[in-house]
PDB file of N, CA and C in Angstrom:
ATOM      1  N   UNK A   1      31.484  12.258 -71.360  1.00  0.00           N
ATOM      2  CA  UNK A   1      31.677  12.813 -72.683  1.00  0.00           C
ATOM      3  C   UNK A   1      31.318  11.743 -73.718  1.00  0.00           C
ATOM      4  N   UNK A   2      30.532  11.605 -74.268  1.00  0.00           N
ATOM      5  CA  UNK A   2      30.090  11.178 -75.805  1.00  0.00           C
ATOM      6  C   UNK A   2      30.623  11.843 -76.862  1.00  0.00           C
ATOM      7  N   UNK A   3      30.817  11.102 -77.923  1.00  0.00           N
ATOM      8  CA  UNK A   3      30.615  11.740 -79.720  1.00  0.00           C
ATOM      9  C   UNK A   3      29.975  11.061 -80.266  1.00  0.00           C
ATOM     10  N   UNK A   4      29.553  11.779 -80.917  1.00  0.00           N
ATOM     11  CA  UNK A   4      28.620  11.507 -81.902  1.00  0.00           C
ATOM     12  C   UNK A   4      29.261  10.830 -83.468  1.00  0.00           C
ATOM     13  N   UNK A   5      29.056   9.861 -83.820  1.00  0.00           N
ATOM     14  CA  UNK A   5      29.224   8.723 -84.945  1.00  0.00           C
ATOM     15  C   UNK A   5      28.585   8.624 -86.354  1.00  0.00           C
ATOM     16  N   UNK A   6      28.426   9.719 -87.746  1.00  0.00           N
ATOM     17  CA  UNK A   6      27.360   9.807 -88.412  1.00  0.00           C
ATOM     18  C   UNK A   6      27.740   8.486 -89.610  1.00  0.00           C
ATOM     19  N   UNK A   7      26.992   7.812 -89.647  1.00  0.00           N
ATOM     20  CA  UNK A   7      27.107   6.864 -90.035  1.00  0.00           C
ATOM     21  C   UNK A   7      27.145   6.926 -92.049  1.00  0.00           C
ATOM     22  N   UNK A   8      28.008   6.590 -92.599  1.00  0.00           N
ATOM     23  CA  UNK A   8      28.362   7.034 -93.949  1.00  0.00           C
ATOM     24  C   UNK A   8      27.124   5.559 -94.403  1.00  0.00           C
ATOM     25  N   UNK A   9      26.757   4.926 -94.046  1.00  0.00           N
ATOM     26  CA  UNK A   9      25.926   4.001 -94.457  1.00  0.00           C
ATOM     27  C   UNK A   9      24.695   3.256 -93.521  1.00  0.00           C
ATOM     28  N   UNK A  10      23.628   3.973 -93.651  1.00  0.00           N
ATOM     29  CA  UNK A  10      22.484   3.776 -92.428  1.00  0.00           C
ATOM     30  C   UNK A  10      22.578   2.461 -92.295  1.00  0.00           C
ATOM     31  N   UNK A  11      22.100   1.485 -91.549  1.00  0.00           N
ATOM     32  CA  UNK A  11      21.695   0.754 -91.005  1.00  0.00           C
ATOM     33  C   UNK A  11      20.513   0.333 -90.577  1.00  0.00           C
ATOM     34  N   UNK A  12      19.965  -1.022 -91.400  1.00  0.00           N
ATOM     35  CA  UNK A  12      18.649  -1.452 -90.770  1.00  0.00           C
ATOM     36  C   UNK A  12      19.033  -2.364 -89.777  1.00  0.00           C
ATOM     37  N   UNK A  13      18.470  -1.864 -88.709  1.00  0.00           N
ATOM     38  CA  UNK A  13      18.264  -3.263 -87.518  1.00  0.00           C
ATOM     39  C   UNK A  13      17.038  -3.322 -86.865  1.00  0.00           C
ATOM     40  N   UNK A  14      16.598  -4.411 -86.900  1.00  0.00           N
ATOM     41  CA  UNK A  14      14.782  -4.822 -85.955  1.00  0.00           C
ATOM     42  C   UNK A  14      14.349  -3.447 -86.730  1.00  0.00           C
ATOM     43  N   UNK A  15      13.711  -3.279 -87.855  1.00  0.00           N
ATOM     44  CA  UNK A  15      12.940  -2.673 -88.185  1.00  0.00           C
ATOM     45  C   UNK A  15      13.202  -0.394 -87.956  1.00  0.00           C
ATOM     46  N   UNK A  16      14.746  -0.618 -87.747  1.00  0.00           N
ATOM     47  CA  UNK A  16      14.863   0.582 -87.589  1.00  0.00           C
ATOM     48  C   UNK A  16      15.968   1.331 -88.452  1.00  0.00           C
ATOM     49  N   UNK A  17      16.173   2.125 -89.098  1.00  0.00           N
ATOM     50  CA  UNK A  17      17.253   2.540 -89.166  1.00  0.00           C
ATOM     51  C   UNK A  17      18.225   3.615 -88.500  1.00  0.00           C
ATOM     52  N   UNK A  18      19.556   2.950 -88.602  1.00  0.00           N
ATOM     53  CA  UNK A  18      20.012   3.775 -87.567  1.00  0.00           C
ATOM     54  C   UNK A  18      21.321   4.842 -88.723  1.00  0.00           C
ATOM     55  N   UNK A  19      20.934   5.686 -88.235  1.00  0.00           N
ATOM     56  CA  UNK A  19      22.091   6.602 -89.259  1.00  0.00           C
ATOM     57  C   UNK A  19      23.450   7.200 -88.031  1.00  0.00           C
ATOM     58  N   UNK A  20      23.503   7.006 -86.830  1.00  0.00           N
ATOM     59  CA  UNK A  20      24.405   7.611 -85.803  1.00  0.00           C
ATOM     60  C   UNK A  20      24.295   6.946 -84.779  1.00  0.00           C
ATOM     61  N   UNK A  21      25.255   7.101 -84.151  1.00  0.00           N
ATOM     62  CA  UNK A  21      25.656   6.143 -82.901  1.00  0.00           C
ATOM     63  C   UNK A  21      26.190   7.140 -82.091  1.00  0.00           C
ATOM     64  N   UNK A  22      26.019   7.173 -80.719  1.00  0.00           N
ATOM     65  CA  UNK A  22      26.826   7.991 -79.522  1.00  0.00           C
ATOM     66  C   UNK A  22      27.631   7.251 -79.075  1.00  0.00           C
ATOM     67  N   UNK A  23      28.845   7.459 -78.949  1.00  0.00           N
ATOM     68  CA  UNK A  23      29.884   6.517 -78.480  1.00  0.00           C
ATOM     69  C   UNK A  23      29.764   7.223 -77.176  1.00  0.00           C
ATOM     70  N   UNK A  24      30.069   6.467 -75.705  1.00  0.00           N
ATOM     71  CA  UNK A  24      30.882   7.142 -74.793  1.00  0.00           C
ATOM     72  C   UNK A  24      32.004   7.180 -74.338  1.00  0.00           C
ATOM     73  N   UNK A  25      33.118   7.981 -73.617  1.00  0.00           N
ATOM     74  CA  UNK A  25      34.125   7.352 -72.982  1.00  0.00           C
ATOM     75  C   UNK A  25      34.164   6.355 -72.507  1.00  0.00           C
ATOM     76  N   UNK A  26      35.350   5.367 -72.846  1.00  0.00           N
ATOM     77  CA  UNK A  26      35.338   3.959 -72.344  1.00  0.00           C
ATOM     78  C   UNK A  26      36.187   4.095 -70.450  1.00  0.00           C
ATOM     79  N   UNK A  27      35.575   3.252 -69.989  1.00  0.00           N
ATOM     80  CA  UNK A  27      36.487   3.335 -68.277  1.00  0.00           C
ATOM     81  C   UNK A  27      37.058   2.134 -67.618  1.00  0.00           C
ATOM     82  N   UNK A  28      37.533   2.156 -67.164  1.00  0.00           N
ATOM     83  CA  UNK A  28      38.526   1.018 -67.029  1.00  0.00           C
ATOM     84  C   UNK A  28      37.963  -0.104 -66.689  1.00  0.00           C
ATOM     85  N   UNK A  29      36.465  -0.223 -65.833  1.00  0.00           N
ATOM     86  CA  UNK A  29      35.597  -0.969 -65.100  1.00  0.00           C
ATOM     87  C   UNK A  29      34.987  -1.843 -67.008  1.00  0.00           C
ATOM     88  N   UNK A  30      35.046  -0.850 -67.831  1.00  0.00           N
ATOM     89  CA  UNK A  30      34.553  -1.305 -69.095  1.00  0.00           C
ATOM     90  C   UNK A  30      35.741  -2.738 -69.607  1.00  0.00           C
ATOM     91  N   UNK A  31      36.728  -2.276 -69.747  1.00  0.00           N
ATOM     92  CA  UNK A  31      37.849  -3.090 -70.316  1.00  0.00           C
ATOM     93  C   UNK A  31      37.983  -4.425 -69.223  1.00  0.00           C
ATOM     94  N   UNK A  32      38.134  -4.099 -67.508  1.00  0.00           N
ATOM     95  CA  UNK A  32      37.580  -5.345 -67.134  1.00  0.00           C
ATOM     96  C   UNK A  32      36.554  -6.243 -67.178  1.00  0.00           C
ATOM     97  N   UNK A  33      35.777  -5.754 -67.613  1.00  0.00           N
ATOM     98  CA  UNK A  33      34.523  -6.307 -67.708  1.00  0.00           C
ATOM     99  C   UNK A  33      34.156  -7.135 -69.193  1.00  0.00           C
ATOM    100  N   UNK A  34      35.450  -6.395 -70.208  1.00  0.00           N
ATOM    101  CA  UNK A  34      35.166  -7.791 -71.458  1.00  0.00           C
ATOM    102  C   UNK A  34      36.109  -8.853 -71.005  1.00  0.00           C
ATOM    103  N   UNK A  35      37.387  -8.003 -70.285  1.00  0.00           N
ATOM    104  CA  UNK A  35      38.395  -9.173 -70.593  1.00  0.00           C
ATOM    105  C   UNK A  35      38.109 -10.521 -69.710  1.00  0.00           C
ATOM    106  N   UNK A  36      37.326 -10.442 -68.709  1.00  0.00           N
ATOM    107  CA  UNK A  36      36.713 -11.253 -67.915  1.00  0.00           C
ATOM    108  C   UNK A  36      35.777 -11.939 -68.722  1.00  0.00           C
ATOM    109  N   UNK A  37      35.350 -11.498 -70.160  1.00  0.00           N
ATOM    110  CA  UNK A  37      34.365 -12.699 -70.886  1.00  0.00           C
ATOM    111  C   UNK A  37      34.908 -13.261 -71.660  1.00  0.00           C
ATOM    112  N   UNK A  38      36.640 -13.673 -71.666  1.00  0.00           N
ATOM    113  CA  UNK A  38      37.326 -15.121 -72.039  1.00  0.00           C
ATOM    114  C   UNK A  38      36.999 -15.209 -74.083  1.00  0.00           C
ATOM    115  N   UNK A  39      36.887 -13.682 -74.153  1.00  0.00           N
ATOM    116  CA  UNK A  39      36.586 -13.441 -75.993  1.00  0.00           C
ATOM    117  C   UNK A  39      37.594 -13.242 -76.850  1.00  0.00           C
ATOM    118  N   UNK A  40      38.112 -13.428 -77.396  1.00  0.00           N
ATOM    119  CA  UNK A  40      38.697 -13.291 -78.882  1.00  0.00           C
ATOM    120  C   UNK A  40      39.069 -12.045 -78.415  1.00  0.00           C
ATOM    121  N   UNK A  41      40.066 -11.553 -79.492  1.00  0.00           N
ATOM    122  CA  UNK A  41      40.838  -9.833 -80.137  1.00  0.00           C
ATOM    123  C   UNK A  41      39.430  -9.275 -80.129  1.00  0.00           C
ATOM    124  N   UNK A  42      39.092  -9.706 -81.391  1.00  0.00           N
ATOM    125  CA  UNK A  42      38.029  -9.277 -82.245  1.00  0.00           C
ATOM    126  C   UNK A  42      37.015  -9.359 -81.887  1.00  0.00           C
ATOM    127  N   UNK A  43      35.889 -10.504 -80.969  1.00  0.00           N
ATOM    128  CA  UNK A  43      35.140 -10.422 -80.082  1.00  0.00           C
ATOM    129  C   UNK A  43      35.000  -9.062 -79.270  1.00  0.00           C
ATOM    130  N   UNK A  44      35.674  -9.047 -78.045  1.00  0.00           N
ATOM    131  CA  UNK A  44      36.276  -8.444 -77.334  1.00  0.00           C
ATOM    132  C   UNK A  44      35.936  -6.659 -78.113  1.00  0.00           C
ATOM    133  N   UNK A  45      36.902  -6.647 -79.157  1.00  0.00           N
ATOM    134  CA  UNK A  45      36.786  -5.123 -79.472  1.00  0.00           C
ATOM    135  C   UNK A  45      35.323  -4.398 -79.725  1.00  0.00           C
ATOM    136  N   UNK A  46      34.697  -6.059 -80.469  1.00  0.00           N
ATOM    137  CA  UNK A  46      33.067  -5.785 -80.879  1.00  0.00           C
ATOM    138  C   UNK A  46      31.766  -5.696 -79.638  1.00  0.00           C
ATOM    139  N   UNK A  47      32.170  -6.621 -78.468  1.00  0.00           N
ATOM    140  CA  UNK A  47      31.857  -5.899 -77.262  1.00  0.00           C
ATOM    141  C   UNK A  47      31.712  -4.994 -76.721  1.00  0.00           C
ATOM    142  N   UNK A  48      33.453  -4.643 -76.838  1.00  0.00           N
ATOM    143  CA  UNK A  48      33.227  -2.901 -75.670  1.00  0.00           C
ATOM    144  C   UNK A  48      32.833  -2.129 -76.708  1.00  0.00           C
ATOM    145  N   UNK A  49      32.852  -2.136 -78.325  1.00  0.00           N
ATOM    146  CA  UNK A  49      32.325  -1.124 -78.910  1.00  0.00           C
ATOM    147  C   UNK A  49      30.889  -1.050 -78.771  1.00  0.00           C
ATOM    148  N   UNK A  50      30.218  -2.390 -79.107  1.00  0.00           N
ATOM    149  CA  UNK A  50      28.958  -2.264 -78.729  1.00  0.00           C
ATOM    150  C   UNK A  50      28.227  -1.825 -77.495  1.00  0.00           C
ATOM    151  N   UNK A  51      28.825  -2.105 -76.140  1.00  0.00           N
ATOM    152  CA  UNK A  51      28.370  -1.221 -75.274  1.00  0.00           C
ATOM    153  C   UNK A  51      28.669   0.247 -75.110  1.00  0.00           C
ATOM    154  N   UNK A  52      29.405   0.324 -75.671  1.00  0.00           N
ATOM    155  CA  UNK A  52      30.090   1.981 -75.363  1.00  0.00           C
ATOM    156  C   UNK A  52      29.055   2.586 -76.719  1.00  0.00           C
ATOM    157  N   UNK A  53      28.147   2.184 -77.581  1.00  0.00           N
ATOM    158  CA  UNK A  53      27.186   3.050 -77.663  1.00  0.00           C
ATOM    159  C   UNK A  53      26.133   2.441 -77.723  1.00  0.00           C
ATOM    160  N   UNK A  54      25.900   1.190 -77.203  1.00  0.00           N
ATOM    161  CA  UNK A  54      24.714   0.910 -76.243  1.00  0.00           C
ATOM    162  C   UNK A  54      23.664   0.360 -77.315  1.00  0.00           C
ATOM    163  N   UNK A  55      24.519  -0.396 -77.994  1.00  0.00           N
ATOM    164  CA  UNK A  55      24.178  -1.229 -79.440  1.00  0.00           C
ATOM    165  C   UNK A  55      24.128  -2.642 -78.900  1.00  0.00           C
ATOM    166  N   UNK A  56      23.343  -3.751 -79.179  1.00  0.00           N
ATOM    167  CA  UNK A  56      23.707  -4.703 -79.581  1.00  0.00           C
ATOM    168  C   UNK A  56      24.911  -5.133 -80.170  1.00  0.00           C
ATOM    169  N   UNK A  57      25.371  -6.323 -80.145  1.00  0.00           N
ATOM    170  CA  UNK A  57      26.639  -6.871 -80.672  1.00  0.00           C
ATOM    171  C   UNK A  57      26.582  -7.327 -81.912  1.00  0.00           C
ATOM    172  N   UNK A  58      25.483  -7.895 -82.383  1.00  0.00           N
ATOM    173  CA  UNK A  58      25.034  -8.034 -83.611  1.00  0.00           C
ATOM    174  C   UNK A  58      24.592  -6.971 -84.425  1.00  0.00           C
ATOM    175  N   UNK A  59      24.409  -5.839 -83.573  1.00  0.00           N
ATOM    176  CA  UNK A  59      24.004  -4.732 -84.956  1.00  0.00           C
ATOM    177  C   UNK A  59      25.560  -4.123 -85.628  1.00  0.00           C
ATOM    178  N   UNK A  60      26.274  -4.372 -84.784  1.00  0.00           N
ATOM    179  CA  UNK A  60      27.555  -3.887 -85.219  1.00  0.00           C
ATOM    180  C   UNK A  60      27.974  -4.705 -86.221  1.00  0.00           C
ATOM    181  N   UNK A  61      27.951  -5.837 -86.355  1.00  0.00           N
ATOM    182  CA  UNK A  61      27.907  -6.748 -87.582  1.00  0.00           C
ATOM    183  C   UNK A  61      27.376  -6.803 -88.848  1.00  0.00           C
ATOM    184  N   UNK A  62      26.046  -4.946 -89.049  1.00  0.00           N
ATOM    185  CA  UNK A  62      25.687  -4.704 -90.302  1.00  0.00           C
ATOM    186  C   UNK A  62      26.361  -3.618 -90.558  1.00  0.00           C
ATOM    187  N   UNK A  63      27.320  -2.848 -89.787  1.00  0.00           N
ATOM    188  CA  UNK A  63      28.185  -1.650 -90.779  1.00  0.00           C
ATOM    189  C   UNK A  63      28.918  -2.188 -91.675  1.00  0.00           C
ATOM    190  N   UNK A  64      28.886  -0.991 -92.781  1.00  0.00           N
ATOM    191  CA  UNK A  64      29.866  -1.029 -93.370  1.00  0.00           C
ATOM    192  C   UNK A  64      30.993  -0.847 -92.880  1.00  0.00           C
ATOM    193  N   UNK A  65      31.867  -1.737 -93.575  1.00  0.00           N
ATOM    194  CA  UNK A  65      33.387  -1.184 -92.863  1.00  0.00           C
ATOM    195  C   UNK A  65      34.336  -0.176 -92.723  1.00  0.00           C
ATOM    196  N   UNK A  66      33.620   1.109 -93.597  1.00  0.00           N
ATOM    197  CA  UNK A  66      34.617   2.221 -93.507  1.00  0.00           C
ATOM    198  C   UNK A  66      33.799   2.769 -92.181  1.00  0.00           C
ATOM    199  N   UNK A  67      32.162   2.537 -91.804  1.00  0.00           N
ATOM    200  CA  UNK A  67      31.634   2.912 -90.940  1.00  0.00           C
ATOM    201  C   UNK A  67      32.159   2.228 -89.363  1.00  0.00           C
ATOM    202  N   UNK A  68      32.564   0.915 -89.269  1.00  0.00           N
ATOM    203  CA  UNK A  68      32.971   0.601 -88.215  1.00  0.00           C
ATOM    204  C   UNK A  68      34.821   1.171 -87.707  1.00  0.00           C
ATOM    205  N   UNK A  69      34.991   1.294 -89.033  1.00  0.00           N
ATOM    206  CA  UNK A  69      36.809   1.992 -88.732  1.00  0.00           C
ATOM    207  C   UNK A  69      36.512   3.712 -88.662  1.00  0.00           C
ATOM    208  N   UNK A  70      35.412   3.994 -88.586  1.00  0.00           N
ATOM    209  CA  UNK A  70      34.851   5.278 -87.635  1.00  0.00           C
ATOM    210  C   UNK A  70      34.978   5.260 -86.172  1.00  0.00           C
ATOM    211  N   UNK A  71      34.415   3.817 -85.441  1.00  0.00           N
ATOM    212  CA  UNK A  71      34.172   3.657 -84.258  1.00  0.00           C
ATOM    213  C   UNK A  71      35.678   3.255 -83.837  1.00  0.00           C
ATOM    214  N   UNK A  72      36.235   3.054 -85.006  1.00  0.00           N
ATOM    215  CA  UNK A  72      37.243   2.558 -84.103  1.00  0.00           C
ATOM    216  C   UNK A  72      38.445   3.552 -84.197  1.00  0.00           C
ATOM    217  N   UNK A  73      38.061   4.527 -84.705  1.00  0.00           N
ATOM    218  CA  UNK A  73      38.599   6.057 -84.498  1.00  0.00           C
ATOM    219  C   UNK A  73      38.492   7.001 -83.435  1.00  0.00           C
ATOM    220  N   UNK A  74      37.179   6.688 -83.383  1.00  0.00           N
ATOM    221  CA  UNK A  74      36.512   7.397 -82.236  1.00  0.00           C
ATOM    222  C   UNK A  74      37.347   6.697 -80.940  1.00  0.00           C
ATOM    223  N   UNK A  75      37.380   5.268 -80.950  1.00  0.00           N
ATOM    224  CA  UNK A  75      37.587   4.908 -79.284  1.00  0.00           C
ATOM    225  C   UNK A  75      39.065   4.928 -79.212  1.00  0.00           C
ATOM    226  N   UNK A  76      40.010   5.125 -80.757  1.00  0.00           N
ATOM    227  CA  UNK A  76      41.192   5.507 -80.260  1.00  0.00           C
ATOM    228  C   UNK A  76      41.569   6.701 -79.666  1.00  0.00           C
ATOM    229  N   UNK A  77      40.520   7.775 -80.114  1.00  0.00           N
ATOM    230  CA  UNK A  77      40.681   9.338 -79.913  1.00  0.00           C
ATOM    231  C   UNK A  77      40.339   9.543 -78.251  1.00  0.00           C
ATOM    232  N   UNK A  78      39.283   8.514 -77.914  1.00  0.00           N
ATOM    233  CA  UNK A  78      39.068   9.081 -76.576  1.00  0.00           C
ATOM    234  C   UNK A  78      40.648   8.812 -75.765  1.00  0.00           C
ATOM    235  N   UNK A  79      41.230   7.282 -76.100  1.00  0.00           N
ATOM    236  CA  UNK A  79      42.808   6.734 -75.154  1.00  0.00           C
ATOM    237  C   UNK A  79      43.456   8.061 -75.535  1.00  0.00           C
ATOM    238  N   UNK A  80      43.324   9.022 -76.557  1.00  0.00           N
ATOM    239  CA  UNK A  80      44.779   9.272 -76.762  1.00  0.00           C
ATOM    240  C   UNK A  80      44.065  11.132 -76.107  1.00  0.00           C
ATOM    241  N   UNK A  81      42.753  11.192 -75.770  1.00  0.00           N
ATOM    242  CA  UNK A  81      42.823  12.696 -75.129  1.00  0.00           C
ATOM    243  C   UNK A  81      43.042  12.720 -73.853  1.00  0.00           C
ATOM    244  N   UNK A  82      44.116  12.951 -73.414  1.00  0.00           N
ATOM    245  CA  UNK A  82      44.758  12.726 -71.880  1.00  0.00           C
ATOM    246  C   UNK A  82      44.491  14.829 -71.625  1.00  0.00           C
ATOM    247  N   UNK A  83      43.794  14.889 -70.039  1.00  0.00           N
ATOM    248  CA  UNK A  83      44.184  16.102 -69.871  1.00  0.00           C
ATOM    249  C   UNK A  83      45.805  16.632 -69.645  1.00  0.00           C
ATOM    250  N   UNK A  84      45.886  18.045 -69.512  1.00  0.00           N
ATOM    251  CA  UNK A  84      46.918  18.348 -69.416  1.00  0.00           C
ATOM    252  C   UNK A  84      47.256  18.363 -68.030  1.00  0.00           C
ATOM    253  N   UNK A  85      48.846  18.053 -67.588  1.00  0.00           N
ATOM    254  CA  UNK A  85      48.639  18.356 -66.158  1.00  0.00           C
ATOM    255  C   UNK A  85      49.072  19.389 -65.547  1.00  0.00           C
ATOM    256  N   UNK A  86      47.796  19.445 -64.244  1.00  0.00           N
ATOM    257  CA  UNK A  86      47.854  20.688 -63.084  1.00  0.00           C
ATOM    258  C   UNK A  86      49.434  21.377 -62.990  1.00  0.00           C
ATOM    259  N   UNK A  87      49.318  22.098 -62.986  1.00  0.00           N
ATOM    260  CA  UNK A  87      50.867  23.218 -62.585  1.00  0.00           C
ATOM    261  C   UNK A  87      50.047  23.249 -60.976  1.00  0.00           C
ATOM    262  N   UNK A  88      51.027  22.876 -59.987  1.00  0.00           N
ATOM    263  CA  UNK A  88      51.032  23.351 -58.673  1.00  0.00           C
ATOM    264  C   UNK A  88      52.199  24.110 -58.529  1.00  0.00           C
TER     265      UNK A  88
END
């Protein structure tokens, strides 16, 4: 599952602009895999965000900031959609 990210302030990077980002569900193999790179809070968050839509780490460093507290909406929304559980 992806969402889609419309960006309230495009973005030039390497000659492109980017107006949206696909976030995907983050998985647990993801969260081991920063905390194993010995990064900062803030590092760290700019990592798994950047892979989870398959950005560079530095392009995330030209949003605006109401645009990055999008992403970081988005990756709270995915922790907090838990299915419901099975009735056996």
């Amino acid at each position: 599952m992806t969402e889609t990210i419309k960006l309230h302030y495009p973005v030039e990077y390497q000659g492109e602009t980017i107006n949206e980002l696909q976030m995907r569900r983050p998985k647990f193999k993801d969260q081991l895999r920063i905390q194993s790179m010995k990064l900062d809070e803030v590092q760290s968050e700019q990592r798994m965000f950047a892979d989870l839509c398959g950005q560079a780490p530095d392009m995330l460093e030209e949003l605006d900031l109401s645009d990055y507290q999008q992403i970081q909406e988005t990756f709270k929304g995915f922790l907090r959609s838990t299915p419901a559980p099975s009735s056996n």
